[in-house]
N, C-alpha and C. Protein backbone atom coordinates (compact mmCIF):
# COMPACT_ATOMS: atom_id res chain seq x y z
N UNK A 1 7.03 12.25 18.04
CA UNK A 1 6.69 11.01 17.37
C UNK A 1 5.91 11.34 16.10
N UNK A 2 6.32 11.02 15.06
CA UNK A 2 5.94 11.06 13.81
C UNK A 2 4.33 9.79 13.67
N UNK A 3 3.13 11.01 13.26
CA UNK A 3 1.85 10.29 13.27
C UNK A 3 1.85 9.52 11.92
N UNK A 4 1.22 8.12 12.29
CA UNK A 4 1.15 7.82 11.30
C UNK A 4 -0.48 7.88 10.31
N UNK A 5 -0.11 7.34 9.19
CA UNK A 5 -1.06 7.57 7.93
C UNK A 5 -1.93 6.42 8.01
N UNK A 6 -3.48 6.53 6.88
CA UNK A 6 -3.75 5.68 6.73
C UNK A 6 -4.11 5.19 4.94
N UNK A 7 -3.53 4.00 4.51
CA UNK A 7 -3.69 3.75 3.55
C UNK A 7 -4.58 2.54 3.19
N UNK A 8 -5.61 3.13 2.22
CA UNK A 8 -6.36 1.84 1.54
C UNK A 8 -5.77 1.14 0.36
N UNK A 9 -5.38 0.22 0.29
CA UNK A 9 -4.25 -0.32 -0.68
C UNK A 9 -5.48 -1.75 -1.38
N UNK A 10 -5.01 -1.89 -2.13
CA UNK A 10 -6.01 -3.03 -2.82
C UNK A 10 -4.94 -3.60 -4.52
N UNK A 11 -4.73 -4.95 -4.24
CA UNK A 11 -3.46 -5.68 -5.47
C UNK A 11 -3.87 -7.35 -5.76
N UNK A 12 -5.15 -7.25 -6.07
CA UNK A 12 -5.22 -8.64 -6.89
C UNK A 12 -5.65 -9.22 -5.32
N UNK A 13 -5.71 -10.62 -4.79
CA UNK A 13 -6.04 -10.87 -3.46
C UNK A 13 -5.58 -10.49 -2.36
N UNK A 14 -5.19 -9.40 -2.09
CA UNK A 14 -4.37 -8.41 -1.10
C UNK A 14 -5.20 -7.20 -1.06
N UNK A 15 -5.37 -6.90 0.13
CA UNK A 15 -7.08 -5.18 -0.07
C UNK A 15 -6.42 -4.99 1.53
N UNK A 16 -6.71 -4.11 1.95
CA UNK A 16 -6.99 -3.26 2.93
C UNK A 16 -6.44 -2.06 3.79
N UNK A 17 -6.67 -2.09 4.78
CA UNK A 17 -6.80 0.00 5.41
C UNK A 17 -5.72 -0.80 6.12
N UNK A 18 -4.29 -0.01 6.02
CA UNK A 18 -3.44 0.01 6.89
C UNK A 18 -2.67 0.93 7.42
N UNK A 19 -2.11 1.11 8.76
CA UNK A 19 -1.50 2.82 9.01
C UNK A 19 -0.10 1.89 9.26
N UNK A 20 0.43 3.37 8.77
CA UNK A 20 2.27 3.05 8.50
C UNK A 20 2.39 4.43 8.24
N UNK A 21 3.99 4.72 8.57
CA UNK A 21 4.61 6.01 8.11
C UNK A 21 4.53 6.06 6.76
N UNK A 22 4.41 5.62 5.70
CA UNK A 22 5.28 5.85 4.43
C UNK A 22 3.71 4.71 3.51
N UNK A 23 3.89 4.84 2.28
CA UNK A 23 3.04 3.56 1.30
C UNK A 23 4.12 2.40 1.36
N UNK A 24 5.37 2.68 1.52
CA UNK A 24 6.22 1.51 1.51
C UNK A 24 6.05 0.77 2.59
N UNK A 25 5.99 1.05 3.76
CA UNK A 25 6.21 0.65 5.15
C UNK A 25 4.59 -0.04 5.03
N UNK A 26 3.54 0.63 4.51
CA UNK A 26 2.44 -0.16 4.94
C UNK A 26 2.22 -1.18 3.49
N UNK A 27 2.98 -1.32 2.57
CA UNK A 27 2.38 -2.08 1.58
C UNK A 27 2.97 -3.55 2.34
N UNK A 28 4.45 -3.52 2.85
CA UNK A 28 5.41 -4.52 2.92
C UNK A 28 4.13 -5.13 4.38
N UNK A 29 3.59 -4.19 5.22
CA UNK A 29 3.01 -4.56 6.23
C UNK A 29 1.73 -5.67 5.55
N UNK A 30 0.82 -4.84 4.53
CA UNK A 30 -0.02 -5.63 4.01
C UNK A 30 -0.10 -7.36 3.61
N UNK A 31 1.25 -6.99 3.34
CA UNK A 31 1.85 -8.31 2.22
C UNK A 31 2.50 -9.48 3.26
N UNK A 32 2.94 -8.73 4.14
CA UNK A 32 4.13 -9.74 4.90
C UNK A 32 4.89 -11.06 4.32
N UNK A 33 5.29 -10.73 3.08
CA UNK A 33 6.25 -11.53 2.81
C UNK A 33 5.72 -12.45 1.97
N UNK A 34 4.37 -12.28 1.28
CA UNK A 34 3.96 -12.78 0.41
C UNK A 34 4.19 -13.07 -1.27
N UNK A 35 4.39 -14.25 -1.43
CA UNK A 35 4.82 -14.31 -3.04
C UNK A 35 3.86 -14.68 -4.10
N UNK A 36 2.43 -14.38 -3.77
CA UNK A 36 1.32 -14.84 -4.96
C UNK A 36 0.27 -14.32 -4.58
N UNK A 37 -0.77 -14.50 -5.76
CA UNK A 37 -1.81 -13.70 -5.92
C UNK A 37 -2.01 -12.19 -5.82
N UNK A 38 -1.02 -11.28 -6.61
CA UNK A 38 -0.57 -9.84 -6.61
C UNK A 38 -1.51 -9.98 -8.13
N UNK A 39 -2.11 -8.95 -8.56
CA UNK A 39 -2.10 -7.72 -9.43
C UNK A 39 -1.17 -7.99 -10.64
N UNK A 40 -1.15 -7.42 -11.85
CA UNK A 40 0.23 -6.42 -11.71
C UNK A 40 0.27 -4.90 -11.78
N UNK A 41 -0.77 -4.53 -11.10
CA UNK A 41 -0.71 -3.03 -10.63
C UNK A 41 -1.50 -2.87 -9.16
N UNK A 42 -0.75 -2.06 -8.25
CA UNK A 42 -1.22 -1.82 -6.92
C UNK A 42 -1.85 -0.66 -6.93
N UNK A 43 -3.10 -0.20 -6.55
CA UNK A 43 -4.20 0.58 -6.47
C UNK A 43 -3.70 1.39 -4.85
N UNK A 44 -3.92 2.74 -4.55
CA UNK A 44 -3.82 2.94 -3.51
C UNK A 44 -4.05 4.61 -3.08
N UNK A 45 -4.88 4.56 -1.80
CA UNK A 45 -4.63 5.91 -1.43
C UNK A 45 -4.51 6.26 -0.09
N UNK A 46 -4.77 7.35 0.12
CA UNK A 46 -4.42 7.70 1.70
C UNK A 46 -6.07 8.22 1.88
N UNK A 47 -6.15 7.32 3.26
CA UNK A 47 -7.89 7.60 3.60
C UNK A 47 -7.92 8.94 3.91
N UNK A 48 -9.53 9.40 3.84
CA UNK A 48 -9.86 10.80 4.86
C UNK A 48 -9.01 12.36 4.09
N UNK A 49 -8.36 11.62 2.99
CA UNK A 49 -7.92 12.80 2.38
C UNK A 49 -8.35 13.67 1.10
N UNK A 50 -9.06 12.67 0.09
CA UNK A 50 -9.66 13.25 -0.65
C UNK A 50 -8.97 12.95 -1.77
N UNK A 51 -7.68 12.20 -1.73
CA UNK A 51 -6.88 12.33 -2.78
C UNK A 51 -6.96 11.27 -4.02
N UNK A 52 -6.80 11.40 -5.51
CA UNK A 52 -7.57 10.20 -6.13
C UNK A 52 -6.50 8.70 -6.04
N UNK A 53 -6.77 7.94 -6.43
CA UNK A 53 -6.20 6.58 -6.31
C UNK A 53 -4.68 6.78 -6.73
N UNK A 54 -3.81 6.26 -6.65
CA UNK A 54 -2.68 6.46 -7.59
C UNK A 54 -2.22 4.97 -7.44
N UNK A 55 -1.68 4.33 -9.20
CA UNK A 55 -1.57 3.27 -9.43
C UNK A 55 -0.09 2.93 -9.75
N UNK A 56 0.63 1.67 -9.39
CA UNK A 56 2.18 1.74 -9.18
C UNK A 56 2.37 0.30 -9.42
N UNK A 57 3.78 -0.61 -9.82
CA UNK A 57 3.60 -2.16 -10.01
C UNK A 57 4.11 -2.30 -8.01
N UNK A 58 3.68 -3.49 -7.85
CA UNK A 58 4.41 -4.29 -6.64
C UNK A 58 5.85 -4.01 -6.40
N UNK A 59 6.44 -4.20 -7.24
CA UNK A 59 7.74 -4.11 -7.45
C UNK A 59 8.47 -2.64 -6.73
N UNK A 60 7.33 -1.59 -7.37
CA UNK A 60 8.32 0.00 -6.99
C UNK A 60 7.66 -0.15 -5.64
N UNK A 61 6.78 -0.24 -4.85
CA UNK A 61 6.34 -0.27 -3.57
C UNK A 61 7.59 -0.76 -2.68
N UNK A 62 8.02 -2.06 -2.97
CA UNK A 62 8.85 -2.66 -2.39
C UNK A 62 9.85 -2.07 -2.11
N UNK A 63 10.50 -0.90 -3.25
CA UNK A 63 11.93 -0.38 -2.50
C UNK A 63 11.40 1.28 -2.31
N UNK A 64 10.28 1.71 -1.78
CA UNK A 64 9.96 2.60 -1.05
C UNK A 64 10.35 2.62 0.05
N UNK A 65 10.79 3.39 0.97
CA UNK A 65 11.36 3.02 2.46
C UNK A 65 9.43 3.66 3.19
């Protein structure tokens, strides 16, 4: 079983720590199907890792698998 990750994601009224395989799998989780109050840039990293923020639109998240 493939462990999953944890991501701190933060997009305009949308923020928080979610675990998912992939940034795609946990942004779509974040959002669930939401059509307002986005950003237009999504902030994000993977907790506990050290790694710096990396910034992306809504849009490319979405066809991340």
């Amino acid at each position: 079983m493939k462990r999953k990750r944890e991501f701190q994601i933060q997009c305009g009224e949308h923020s928080g720590i979610v675990r998912a395989d992939s940034i795609g799998k946990a942004w779509r989780k974040l959002t669930k199907g939401k059509t307002k109050g986005f950003a237009p840039l999504v902030r994000w990293t993977e907790c506990y890792k050290g790694l710096p923020w990396f910034y992306q639109t809504p849009q490319s998240l979405d066809k991340i698998r």
